[in-house]
C-alpha atoms as a PDB file:
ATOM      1  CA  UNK A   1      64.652 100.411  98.478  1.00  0.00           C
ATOM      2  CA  UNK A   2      63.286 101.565 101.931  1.00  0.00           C
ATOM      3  CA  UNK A   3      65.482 103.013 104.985  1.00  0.00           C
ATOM      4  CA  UNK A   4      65.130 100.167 106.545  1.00  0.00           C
ATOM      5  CA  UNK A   5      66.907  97.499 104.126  1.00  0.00           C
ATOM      6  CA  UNK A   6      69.529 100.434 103.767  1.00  0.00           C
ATOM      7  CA  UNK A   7      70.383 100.123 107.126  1.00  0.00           C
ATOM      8  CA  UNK A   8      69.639  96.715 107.567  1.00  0.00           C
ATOM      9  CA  UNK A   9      73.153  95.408 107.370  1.00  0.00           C
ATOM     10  CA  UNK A  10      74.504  97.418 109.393  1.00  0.00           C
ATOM     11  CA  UNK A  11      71.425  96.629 112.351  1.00  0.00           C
ATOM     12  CA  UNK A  12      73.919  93.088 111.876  1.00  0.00           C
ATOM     13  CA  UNK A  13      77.088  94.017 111.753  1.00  0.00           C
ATOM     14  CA  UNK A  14      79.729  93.911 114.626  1.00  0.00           C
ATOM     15  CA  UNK A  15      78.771  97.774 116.702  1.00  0.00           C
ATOM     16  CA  UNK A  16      74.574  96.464 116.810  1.00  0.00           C
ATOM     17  CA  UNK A  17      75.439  92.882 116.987  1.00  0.00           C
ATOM     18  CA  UNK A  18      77.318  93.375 120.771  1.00  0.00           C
ATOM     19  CA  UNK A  19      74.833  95.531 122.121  1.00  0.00           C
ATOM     20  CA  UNK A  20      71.690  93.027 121.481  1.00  0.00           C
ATOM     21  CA  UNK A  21      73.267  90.887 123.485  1.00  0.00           C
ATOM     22  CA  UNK A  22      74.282  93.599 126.113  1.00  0.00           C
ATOM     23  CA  UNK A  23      70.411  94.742 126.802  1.00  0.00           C
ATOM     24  CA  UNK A  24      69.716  92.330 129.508  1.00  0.00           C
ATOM     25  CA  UNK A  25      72.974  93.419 130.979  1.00  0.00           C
ATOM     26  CA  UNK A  26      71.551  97.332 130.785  1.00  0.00           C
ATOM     27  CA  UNK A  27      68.259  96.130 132.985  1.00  0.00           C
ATOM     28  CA  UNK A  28      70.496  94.673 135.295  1.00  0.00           C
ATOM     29  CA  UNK A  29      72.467  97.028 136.051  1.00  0.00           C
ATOM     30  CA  UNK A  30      69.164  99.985 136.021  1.00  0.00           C
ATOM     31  CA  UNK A  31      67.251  97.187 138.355  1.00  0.00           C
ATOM     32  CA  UNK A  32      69.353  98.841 141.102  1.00  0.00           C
ATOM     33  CA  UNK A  33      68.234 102.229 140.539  1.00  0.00           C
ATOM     34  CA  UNK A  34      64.881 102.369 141.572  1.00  0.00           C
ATOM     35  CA  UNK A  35      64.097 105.242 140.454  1.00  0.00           C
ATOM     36  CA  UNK A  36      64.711 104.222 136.729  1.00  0.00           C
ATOM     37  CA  UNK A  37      61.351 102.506 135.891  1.00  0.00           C
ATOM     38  CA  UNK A  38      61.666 100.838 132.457  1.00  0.00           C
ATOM     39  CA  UNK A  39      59.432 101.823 129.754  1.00  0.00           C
ATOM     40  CA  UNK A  40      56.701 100.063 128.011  1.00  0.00           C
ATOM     41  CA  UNK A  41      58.260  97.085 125.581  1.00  0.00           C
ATOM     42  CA  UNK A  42      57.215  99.205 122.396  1.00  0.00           C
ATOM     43  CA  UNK A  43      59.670 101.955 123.239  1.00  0.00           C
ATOM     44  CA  UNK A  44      62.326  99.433 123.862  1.00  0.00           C
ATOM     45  CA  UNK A  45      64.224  97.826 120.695  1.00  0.00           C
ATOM     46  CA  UNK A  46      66.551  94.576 120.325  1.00  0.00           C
ATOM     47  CA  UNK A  47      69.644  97.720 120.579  1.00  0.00           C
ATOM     48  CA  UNK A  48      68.293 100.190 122.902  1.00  0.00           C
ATOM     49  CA  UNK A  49      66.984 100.191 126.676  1.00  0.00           C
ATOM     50  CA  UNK A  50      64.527 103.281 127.310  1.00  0.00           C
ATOM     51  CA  UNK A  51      63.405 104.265 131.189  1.00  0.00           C
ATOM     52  CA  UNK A  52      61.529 106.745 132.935  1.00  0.00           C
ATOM     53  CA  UNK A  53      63.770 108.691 135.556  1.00  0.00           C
ATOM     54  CA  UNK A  54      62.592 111.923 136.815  1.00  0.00           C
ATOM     55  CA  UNK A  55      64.074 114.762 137.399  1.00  0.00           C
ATOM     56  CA  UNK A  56      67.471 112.955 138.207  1.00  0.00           C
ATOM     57  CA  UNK A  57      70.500 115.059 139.448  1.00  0.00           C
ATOM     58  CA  UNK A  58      73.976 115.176 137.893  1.00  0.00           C
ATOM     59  CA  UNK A  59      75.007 113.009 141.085  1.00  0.00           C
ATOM     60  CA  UNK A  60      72.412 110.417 140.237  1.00  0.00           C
ATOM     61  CA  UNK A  61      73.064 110.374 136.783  1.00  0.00           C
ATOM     62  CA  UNK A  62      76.764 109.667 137.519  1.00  0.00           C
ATOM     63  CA  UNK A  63      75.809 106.722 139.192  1.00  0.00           C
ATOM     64  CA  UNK A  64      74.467 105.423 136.436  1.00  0.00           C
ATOM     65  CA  UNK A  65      77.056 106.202 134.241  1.00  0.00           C
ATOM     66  CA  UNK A  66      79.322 104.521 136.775  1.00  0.00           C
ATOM     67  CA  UNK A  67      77.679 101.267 137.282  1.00  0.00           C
ATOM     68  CA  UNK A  68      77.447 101.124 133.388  1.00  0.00           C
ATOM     69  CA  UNK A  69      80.636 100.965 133.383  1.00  0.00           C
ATOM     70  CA  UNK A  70      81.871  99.081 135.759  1.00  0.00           C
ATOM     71  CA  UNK A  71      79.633  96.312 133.699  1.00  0.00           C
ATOM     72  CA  UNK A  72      82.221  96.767 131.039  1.00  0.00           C
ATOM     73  CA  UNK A  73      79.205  98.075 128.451  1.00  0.00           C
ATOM     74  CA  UNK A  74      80.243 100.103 125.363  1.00  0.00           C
ATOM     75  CA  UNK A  75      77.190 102.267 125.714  1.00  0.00           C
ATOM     76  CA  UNK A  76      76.218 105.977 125.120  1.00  0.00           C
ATOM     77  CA  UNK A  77      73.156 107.372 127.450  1.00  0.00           C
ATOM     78  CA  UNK A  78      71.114 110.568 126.912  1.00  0.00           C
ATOM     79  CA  UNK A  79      68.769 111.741 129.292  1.00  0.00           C
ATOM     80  CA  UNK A  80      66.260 114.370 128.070  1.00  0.00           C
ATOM     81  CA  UNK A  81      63.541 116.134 129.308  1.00  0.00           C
ATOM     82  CA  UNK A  82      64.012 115.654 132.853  1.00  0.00           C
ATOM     83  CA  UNK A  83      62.248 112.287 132.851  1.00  0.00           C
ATOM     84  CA  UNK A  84      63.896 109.774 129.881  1.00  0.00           C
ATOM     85  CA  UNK A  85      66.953 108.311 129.676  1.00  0.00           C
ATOM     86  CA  UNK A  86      68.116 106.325 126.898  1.00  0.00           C
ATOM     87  CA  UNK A  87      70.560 103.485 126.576  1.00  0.00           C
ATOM     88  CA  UNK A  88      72.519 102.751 123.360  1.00  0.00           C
ATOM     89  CA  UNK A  89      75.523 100.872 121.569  1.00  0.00           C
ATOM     90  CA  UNK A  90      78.565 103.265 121.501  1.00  0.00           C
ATOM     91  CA  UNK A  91      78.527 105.857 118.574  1.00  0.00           C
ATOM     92  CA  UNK A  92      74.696 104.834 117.563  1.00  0.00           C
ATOM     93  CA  UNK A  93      72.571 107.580 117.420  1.00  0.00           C
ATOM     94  CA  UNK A  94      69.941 110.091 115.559  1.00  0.00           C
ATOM     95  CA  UNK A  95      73.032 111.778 114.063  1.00  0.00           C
ATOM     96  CA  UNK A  96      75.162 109.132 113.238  1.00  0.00           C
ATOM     97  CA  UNK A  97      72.531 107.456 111.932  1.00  0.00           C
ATOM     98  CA  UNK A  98      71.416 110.098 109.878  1.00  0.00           C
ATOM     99  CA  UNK A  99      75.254 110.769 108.543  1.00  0.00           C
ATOM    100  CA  UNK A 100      75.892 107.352 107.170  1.00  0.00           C
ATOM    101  CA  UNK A 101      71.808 107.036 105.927  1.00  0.00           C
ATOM    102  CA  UNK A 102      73.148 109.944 104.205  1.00  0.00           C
ATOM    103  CA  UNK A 103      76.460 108.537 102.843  1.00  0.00           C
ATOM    104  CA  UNK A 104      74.346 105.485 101.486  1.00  0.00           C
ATOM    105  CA  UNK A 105      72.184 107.557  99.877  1.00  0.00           C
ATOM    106  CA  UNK A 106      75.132 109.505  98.137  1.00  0.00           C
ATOM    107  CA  UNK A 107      73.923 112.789  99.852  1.00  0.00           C
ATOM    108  CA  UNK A 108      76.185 115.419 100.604  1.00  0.00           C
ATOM    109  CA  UNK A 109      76.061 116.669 104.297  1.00  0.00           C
ATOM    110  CA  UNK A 110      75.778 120.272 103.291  1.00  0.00           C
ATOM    111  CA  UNK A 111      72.490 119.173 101.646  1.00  0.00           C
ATOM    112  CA  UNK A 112      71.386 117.758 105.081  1.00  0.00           C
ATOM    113  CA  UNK A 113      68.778 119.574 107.078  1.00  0.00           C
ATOM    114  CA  UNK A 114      68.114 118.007 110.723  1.00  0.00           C
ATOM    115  CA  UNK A 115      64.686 119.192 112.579  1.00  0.00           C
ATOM    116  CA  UNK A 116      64.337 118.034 116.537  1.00  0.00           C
ATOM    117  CA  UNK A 117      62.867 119.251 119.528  1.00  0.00           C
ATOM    118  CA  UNK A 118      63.831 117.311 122.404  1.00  0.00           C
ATOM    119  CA  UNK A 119      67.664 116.556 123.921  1.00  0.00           C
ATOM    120  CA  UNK A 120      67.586 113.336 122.203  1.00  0.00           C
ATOM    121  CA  UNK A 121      67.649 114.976 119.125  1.00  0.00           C
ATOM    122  CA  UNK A 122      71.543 116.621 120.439  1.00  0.00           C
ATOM    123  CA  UNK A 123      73.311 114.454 118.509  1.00  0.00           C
ATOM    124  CA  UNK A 124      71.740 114.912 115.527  1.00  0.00           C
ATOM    125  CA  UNK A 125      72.766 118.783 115.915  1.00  0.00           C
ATOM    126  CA  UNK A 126      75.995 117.829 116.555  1.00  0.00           C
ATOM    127  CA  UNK A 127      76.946 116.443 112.672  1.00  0.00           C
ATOM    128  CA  UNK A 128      77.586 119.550 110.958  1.00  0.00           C
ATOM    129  CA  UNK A 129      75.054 119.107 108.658  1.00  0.00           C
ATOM    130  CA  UNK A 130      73.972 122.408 106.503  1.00  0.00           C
ATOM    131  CA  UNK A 131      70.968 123.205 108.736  1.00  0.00           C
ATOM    132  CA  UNK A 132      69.468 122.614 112.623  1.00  0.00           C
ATOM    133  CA  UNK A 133      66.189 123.474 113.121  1.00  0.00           C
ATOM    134  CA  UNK A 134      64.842 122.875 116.807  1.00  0.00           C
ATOM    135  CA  UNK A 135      61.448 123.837 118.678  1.00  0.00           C
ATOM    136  CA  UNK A 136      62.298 123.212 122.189  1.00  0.00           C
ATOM    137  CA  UNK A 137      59.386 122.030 124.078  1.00  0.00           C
ATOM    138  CA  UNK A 138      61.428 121.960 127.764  1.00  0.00           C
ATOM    139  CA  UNK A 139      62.119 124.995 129.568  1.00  0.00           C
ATOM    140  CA  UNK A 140      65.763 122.935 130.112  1.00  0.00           C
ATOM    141  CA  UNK A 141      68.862 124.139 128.528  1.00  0.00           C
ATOM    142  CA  UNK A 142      70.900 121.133 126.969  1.00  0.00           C
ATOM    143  CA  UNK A 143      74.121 120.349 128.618  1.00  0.00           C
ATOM    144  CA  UNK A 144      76.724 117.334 129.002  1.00  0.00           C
ATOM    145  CA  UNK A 145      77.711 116.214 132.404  1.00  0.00           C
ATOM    146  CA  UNK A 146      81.834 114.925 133.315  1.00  0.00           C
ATOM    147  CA  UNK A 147      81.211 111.568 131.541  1.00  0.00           C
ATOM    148  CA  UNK A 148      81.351 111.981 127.999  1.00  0.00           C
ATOM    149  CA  UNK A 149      78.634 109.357 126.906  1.00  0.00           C
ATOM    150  CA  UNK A 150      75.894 110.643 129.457  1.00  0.00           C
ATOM    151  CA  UNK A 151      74.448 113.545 128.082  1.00  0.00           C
ATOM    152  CA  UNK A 152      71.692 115.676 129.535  1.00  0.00           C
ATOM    153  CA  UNK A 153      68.937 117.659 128.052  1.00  0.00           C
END
């Protein structure tokens, strides 16, 4: 069985299912920040909303965060690298993607080992699995701005 019919039904369940629907709301509410230009369609998915925005301040990226929510979205954004920023369904992500690939698989997390080098790779770190190993090709530090789903890297 691949990784992808593993996670399949889950791709369909109730968390994925909301936020297909809520991706047109995403580039409605980014249409008003011109600098957010949205990326080509094969870095966008039926779940996640990907844009270029460079070298965006805390301010500007509290915007964002604020108009997200005001649109009543259940959403988690990461911006990394000074120049992506990445729109997803609440508690989706590298690393809890890679904990419950893991729990299907029957695989302990201390027998996890999670490699990255970018920001979006943060919450991968964050799972307490047995190893992180990270290149960092930024000269950025990673840090979290005041609203907990907007995370910079």
């Amino acid at each position: 069985m691949s990784v992808n019919q593993l996670l399949v039904t889950d791709l369909d369940g109730p968390l994925f299912g909301s936020m297909r629907r809520d991706t047109s709301t995403v580039r409605s509410v980014l249409a008003s920040f011109p600098k957010a230009r949205l990326q080509p369609d094969e870095f966008q998915s039926q779940y996640k909303s990907s844009y270029f925005l460079a070298d965006a301040q805390p301010d500007e990226l509290a915007a964002i965060y604020k108009a997200l929510t005001q649109a009543r979205l259940d959403f988690e954004a990461l911006y990394s690298g000074a120049r992506f920023l990445d729109v997803l369904p609440q508690g989706v992500s590298k690393g809890s993607t890679a904990r419950m690939l893991a729990k299907k698989l029957g695989v302990a997390i201390s027998h996890v080992i999670a490699c990255g080098d970018s920001g979006n790779d943060v919450t991968l770190f964050a799972q307490g699995f047995r190893q992180s190993i990270v290149r960092f090709n930024c000269g950025r530090k990673s840090w979290t701005i005041d609203q907990p789903p907007l995370s910079l890297a």
